[in-house]
Protein backbone atom coordinates (compact mmCIF):
# COMPACT_ATOMS: atom_id res chain seq x y z
CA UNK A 1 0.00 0.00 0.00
CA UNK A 2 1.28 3.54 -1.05
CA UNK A 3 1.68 5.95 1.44
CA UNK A 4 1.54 9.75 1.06
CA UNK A 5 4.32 11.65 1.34
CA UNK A 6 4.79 14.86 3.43
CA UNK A 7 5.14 16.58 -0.41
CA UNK A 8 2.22 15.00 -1.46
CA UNK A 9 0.12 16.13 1.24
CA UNK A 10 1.79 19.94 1.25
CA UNK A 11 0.71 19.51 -2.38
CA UNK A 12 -2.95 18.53 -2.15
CA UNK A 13 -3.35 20.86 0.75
CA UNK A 14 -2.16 23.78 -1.68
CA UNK A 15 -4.43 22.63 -4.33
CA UNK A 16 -7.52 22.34 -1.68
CA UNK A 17 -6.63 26.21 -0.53
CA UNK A 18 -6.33 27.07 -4.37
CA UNK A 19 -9.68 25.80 -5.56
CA UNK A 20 -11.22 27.04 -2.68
CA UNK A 21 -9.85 30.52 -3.29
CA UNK A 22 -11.18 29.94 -6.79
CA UNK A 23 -14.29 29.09 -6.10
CA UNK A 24 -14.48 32.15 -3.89
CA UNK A 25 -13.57 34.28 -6.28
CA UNK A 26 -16.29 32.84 -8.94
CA UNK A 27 -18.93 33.09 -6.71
CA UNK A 28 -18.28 36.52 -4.65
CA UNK A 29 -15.55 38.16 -6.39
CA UNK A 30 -13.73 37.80 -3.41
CA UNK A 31 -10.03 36.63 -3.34
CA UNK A 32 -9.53 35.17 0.58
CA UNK A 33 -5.51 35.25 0.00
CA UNK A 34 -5.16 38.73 -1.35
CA UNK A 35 -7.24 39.85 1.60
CA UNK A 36 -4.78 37.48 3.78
CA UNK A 37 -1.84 38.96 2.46
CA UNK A 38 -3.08 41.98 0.37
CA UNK A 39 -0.80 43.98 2.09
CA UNK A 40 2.25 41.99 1.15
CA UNK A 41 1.26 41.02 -2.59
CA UNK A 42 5.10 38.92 -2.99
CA UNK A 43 3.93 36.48 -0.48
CA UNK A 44 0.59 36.18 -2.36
CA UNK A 45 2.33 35.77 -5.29
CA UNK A 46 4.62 33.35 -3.59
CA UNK A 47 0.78 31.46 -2.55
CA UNK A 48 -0.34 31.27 -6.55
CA UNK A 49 2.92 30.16 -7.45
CA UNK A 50 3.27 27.15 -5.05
CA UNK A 51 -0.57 26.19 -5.52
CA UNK A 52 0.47 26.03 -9.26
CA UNK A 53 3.34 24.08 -8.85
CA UNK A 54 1.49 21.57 -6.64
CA UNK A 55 -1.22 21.49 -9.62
CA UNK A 56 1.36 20.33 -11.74
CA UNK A 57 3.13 18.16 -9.21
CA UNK A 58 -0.17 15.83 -8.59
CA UNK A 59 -1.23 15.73 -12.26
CA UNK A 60 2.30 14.07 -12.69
CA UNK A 61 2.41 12.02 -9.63
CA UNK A 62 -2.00 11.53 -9.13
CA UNK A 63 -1.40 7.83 -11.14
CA UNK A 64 0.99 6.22 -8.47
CA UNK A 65 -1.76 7.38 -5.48
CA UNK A 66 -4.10 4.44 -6.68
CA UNK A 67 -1.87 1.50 -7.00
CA UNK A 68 -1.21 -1.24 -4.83
């Protein structure tokens, strides 16, 4: 049995805050990490960036998750 990682869990953990965020702004036009961190806009940019990269870390990884 596969277990998760510490990355992979950082990594789905950044994609949960990222779709939520998303979803947040669809809905209310309201973006909950530049209100977090509106006044420092590098660390939210720092946020997007590592919720990206973790996007593209599971879709290259999300295949070993189901195996045995």
């Amino acid at each position: 049995m596969n277990k998760f990682k510490t990355l992979d869990w950082v990594a789905i953990i950044l994609v949960i805050i990222g779709a939520l965020d998303w979803g947040l702004v669809g809905l209310f036009k309201w973006d909950i990490i530049a209100k977090i961190f509106g006044g420092i806009p590098a660390i939210a940019m720092i946020i997007y960036v590592l919720v990206g990269l973790s996007g593209l870390y599971l879709i290259f990884t999300i295949g070993r998750f189901g195996r045995k």
